[in-house]
N, C-alpha and C. Protein backbone atom coordinates (compact mmCIF):
# COMPACT_ATOMS: atom_id res chain seq x y z
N UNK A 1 159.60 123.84 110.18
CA UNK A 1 159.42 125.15 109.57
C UNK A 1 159.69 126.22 110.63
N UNK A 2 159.69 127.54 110.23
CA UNK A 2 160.14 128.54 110.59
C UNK A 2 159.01 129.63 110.99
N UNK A 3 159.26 130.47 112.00
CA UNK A 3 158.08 131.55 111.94
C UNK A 3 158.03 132.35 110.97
N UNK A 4 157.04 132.52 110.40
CA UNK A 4 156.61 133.57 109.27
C UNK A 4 156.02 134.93 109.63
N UNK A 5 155.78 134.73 110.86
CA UNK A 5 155.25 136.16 111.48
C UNK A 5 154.17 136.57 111.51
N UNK A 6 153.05 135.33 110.74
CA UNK A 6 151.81 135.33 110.29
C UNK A 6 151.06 135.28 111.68
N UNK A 7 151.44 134.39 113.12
CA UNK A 7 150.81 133.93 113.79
C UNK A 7 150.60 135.52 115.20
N UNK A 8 151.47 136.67 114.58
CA UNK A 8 151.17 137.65 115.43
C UNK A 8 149.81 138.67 115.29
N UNK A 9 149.28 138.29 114.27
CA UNK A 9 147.75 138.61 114.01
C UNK A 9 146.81 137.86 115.12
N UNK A 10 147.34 136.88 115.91
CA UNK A 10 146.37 136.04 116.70
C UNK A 10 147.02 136.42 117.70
N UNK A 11 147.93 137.18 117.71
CA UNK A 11 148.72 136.83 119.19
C UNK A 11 147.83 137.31 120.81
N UNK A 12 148.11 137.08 121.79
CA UNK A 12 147.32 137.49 122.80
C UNK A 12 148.05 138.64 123.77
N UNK A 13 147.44 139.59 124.26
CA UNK A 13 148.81 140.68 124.83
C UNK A 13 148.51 140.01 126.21
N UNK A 14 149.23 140.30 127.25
CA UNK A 14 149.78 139.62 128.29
C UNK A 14 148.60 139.96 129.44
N UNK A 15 147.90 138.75 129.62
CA UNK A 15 146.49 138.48 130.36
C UNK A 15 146.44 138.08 131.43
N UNK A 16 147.55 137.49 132.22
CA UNK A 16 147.71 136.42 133.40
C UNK A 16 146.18 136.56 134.04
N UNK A 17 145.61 135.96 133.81
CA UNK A 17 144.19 135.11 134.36
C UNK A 17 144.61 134.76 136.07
N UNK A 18 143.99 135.00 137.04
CA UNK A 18 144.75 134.68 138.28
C UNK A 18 143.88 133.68 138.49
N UNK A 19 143.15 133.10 138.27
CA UNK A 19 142.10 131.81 138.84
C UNK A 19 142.32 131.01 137.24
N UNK A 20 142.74 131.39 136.10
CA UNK A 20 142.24 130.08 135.64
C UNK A 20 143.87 129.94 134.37
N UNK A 21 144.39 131.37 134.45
CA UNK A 21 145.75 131.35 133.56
C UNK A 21 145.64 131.35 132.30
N UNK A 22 146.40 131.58 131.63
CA UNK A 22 146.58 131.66 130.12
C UNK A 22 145.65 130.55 129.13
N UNK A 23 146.15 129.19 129.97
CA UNK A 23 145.34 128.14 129.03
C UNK A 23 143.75 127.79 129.29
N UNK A 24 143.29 128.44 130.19
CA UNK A 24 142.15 128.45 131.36
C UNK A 24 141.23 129.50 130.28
N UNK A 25 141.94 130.35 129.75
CA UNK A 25 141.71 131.95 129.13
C UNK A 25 141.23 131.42 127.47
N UNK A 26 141.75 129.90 127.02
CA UNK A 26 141.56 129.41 125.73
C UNK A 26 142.59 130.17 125.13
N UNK A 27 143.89 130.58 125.56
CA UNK A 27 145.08 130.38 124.90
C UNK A 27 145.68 129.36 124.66
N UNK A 28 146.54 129.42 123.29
CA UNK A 28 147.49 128.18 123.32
C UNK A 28 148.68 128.59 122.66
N UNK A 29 150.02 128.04 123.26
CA UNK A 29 151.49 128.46 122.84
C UNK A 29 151.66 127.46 121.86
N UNK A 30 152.79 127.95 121.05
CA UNK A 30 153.40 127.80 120.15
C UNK A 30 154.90 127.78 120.99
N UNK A 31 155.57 126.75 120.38
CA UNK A 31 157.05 127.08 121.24
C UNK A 31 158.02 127.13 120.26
N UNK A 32 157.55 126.75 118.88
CA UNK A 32 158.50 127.57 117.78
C UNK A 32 158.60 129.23 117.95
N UNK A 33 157.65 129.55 117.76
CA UNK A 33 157.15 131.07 117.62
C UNK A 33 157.65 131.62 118.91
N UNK A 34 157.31 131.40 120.05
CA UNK A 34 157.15 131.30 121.52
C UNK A 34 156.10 133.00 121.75
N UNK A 35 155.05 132.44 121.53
CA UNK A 35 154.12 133.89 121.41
C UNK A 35 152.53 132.52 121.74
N UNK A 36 151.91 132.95 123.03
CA UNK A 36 150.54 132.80 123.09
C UNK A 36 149.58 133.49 122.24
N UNK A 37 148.39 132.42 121.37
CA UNK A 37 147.29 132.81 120.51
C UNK A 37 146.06 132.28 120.83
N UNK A 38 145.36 132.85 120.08
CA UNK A 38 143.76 132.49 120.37
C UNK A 38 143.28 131.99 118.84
N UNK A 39 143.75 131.07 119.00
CA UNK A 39 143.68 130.05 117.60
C UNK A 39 142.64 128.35 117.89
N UNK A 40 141.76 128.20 117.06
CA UNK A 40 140.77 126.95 117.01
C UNK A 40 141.64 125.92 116.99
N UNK A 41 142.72 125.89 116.33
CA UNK A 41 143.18 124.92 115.18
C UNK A 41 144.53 123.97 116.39
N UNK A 42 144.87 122.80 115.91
CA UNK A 42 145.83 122.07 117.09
C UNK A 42 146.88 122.64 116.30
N UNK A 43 147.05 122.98 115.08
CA UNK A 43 148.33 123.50 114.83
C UNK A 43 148.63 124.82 114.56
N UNK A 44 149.98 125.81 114.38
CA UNK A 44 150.22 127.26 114.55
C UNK A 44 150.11 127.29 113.06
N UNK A 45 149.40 128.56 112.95
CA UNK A 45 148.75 129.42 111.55
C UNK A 45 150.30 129.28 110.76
N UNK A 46 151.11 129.24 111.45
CA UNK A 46 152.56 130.31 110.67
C UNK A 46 153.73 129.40 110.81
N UNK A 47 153.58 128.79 111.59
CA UNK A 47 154.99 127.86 111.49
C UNK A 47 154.42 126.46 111.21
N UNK A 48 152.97 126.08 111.82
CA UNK A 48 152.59 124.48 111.66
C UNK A 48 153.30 123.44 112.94
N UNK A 49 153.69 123.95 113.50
CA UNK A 49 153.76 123.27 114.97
C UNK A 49 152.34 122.94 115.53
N UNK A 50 152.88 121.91 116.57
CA UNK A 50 151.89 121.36 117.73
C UNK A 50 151.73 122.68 118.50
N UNK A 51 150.47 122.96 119.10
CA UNK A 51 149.91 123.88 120.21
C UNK A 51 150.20 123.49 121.39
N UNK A 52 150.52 124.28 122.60
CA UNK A 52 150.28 123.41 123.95
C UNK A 52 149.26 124.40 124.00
N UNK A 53 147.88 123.32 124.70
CA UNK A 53 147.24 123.67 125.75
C UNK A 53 146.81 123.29 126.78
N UNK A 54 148.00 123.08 127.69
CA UNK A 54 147.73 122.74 128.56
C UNK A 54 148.98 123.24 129.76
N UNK A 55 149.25 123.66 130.71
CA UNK A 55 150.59 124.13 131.21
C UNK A 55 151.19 123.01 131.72
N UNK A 56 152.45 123.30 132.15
CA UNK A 56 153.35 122.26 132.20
C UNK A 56 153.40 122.72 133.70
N UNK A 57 153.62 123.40 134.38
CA UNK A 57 153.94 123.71 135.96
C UNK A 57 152.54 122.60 136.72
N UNK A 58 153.16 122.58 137.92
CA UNK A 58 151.69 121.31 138.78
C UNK A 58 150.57 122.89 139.19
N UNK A 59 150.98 124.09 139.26
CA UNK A 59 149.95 124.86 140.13
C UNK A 59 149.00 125.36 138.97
N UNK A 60 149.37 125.67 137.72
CA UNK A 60 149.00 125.91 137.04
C UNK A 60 147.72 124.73 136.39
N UNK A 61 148.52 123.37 136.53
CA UNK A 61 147.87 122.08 135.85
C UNK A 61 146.50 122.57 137.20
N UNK A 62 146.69 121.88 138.31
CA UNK A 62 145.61 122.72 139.29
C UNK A 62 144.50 123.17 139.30
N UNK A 63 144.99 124.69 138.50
CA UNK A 63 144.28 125.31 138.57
C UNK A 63 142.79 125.20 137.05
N UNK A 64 143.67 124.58 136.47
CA UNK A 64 142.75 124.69 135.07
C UNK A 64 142.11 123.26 135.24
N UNK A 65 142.74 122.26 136.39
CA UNK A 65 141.84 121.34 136.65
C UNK A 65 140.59 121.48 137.18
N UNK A 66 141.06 122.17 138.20
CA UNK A 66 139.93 122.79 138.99
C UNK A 66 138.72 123.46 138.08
N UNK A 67 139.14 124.11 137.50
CA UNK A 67 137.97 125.35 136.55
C UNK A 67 136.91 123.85 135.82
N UNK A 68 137.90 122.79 135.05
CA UNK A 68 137.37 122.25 134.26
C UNK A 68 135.82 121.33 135.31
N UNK A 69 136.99 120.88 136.33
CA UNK A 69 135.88 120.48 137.06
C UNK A 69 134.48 120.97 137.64
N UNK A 70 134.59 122.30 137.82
CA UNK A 70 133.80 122.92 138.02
C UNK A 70 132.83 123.52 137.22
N UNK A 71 132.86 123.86 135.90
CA UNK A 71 132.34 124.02 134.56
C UNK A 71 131.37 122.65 134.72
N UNK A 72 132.32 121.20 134.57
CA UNK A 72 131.31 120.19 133.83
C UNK A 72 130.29 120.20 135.34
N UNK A 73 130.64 120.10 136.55
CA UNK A 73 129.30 119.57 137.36
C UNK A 73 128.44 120.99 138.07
N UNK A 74 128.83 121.87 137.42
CA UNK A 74 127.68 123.14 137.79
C UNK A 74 126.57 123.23 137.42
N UNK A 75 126.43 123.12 136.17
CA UNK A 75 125.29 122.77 135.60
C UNK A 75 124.42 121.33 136.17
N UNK A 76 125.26 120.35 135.98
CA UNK A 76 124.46 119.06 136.65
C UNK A 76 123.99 119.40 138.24
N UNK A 77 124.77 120.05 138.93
CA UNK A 77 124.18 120.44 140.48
C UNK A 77 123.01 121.65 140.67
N UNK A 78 123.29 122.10 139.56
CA UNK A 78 122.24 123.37 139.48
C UNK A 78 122.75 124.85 140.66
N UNK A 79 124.05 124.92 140.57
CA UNK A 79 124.89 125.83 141.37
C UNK A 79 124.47 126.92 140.89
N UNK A 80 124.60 128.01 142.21
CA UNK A 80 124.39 129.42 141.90
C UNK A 80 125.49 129.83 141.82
N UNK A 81 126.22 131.07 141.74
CA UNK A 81 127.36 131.48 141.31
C UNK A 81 127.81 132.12 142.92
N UNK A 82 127.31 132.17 144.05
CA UNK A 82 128.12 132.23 145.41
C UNK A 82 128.80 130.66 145.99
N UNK A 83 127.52 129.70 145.79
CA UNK A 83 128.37 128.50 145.88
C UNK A 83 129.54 128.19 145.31
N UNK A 84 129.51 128.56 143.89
CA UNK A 84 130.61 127.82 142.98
C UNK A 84 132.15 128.46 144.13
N UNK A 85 131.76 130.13 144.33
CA UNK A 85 132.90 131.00 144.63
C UNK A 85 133.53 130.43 146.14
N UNK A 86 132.49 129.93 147.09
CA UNK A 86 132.69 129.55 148.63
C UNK A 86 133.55 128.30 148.00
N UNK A 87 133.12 127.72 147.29
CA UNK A 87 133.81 126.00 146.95
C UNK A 87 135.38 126.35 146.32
N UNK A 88 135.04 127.08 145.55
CA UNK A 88 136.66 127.25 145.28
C UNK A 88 137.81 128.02 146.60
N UNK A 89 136.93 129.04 147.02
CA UNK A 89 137.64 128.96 148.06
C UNK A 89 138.31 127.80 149.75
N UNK A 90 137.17 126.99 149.41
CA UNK A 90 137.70 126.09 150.47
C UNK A 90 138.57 125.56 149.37
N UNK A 91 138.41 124.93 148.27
CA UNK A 91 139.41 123.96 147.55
C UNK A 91 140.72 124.66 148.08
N UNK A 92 141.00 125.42 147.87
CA UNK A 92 142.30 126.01 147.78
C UNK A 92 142.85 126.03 149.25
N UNK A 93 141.95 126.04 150.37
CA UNK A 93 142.48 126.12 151.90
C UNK A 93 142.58 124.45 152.66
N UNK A 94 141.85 123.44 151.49
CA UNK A 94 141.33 122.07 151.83
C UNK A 94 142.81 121.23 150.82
N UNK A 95 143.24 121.80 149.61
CA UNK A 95 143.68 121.11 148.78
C UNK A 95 145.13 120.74 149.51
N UNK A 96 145.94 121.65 150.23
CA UNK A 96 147.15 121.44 150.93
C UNK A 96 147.14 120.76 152.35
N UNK A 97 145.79 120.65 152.98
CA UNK A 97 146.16 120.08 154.02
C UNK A 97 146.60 118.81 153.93
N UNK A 98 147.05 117.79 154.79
CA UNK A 98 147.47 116.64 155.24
C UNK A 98 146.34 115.96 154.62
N UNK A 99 145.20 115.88 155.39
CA UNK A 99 144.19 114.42 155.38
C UNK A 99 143.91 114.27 153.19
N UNK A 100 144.41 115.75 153.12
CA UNK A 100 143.63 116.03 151.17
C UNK A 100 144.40 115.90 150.84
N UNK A 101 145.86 115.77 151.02
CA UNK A 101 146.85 116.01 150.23
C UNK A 101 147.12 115.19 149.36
N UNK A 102 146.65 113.63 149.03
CA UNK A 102 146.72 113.31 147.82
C UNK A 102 145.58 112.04 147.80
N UNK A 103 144.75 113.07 148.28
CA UNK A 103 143.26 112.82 147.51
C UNK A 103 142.81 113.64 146.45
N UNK A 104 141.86 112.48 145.16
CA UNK A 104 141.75 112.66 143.64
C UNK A 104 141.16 114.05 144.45
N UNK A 105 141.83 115.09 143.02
CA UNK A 105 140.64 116.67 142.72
C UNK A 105 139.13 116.72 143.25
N UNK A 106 138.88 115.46 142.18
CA UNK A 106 137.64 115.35 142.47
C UNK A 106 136.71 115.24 143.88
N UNK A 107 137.12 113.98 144.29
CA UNK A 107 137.05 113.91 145.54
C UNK A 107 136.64 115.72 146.42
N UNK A 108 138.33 116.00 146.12
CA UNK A 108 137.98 117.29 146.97
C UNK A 108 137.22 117.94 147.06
N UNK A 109 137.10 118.48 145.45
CA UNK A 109 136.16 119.50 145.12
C UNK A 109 134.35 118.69 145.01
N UNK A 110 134.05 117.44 145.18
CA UNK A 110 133.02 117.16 145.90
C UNK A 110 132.48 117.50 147.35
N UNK A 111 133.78 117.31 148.11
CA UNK A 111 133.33 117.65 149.29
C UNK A 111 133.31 119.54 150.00
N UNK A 112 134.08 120.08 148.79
CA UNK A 112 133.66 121.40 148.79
C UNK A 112 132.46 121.85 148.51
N UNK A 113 132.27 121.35 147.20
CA UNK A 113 130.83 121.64 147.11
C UNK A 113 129.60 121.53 147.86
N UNK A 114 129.78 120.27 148.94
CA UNK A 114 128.72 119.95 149.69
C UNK A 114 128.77 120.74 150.93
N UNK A 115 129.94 121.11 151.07
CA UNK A 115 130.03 122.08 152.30
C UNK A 115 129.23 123.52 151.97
N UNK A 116 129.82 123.69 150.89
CA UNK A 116 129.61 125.36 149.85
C UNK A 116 128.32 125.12 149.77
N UNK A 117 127.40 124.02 149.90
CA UNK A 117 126.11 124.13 149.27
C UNK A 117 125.19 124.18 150.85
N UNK A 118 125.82 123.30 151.77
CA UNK A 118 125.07 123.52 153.04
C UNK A 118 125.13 125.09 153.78
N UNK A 119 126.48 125.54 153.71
CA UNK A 119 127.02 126.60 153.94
C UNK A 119 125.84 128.01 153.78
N UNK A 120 125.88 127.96 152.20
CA UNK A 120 125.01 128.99 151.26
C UNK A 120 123.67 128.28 151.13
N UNK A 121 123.08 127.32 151.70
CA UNK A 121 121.12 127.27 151.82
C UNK A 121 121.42 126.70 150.67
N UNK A 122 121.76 125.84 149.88
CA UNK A 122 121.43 125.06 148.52
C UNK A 122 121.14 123.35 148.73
N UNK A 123 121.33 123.17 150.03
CA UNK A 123 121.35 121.98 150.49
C UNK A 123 121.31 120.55 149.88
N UNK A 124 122.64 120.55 148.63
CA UNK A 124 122.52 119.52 148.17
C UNK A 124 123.01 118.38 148.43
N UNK A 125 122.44 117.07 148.23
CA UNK A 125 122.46 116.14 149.10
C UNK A 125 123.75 114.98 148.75
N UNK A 126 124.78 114.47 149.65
CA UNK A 126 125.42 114.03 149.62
C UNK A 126 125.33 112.36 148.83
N UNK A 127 124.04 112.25 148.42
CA UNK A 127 123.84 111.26 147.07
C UNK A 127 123.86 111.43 145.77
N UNK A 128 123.16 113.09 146.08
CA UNK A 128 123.30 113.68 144.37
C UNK A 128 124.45 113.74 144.03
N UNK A 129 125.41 114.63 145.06
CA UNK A 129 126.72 114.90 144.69
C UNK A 129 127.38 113.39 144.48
N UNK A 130 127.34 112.61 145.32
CA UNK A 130 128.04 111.27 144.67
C UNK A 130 127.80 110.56 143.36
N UNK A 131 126.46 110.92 143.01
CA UNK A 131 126.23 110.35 141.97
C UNK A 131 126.50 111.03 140.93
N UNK A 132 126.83 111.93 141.17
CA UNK A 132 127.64 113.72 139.94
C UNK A 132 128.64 112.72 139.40
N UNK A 133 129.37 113.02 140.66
CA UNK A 133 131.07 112.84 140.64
C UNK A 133 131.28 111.62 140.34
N UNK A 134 130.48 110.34 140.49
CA UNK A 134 130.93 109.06 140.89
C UNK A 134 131.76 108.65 141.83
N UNK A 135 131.34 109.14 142.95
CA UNK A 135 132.36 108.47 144.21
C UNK A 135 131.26 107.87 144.84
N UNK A 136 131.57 106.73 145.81
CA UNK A 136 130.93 106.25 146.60
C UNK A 136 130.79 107.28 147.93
N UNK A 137 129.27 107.14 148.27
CA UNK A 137 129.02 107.76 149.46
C UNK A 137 129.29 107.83 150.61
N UNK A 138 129.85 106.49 151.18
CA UNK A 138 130.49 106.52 152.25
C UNK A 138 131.94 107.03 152.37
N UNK A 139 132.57 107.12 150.87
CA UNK A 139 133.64 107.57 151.15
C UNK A 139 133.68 109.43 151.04
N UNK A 140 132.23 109.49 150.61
CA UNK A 140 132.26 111.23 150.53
C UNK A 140 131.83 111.63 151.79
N UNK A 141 131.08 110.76 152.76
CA UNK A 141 130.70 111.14 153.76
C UNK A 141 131.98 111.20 155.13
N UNK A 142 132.61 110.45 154.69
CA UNK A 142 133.99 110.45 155.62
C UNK A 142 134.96 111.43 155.65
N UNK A 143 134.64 111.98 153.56
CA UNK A 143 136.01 113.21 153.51
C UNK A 143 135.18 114.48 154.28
N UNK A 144 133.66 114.16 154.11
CA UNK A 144 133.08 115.81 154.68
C UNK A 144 133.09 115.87 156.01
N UNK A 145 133.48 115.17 156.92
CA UNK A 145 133.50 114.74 158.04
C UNK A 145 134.90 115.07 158.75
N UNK A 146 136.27 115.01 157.74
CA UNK A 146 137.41 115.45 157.72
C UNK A 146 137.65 116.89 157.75
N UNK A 147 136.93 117.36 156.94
CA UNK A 147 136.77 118.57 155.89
C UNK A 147 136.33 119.21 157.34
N UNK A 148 135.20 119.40 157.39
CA UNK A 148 134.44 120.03 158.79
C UNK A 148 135.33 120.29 159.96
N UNK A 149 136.08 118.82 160.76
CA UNK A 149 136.72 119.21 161.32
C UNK A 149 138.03 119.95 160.84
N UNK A 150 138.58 119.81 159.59
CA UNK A 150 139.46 120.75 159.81
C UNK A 150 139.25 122.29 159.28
N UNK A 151 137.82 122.70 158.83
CA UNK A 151 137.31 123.67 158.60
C UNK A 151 137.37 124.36 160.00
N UNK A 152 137.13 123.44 161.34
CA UNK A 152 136.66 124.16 161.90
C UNK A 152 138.06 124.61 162.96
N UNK A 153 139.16 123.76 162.67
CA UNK A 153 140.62 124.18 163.42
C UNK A 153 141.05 125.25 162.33
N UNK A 154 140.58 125.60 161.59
CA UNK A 154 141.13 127.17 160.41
C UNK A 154 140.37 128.05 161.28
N UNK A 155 138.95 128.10 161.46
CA UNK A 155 138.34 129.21 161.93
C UNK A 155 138.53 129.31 163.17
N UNK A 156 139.47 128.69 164.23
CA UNK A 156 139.22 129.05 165.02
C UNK A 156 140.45 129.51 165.72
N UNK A 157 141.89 128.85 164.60
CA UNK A 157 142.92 128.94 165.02
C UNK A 157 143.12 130.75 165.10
N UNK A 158 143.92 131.44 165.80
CA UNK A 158 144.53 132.93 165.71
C UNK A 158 145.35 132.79 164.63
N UNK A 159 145.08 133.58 163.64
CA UNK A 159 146.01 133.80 162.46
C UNK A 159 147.27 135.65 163.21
């Protein structure tokens, strides 16, 4: 089918979300139509196509990984909202280095958090967090151990 023009009643005006993006935002495209909406439904009001929600680029996939991850174990850690912000910021300075570079999300953003939580006085303990995430502890205790030292060649290098 064809666009009917019906689906510009939902349409979304141009939002770029810089931390979490369009699909992060609970948009979803239509690529008949080619117009982002804020629609419940897996299919488009007006043409009946499949929705994407999800992006197709890796920085984008990323980034809405990241959010998701962080949503489901905030609540289970009992995070304040400076931790969550310190953790995402290491993710993003931790996610490209060498030793992280293709270690699971998760992983990472475990050992952000435990940094983000010692960091900011929340001092949560490297069992709870394993037992969040499901990683084994010795292997979370090795990435925070990584993490640290190369936390501490960022802060000290001359930018």
């Amino acid at each position: 089918m064809h666009c009917k023009e019906i689906c510009t009643k939902y349409s979304m005006k141009n939002q770029l979300l810089k931390e979490t993006g369009r699909y992060g935002g609970s948009q979803k495209r239509c690529s008949s139509c080619e117009i982002y909406i804020n629609w419940n439904g897996e299919h488009c009001p007006c043409c009946g196509h499949f929705l994407r929600t999800k992006p197709r680029n890796t920085s984008g996939r990323n980034k809405l990984n990241q959010k998701i991850i962080l949503e489901k174990f905030q609540l289970k850690l009992n995070l304040n909202q400076d931790t969550i912000n310190y953790s995402k910021r290491l993710f993003d300075k931790l996610a490209g280095k060498s030793p992280f570079k293709y270690q699971s999300p998760n992983l990472i953003m475990a050992v952000c958090i435990f940094i983000a939580s010692r960091f900011k006085g929340q001092q949560k303990s490297v069992k709870k967090i394993s037992k969040v995430f499901q990683i084994k502890e010795v292997d979370l205790e090795l990435c925070c151990d990584m993490a640290l030292d190369e936390i501490k060649e960022i802060l000290l290098s001359p930018d």
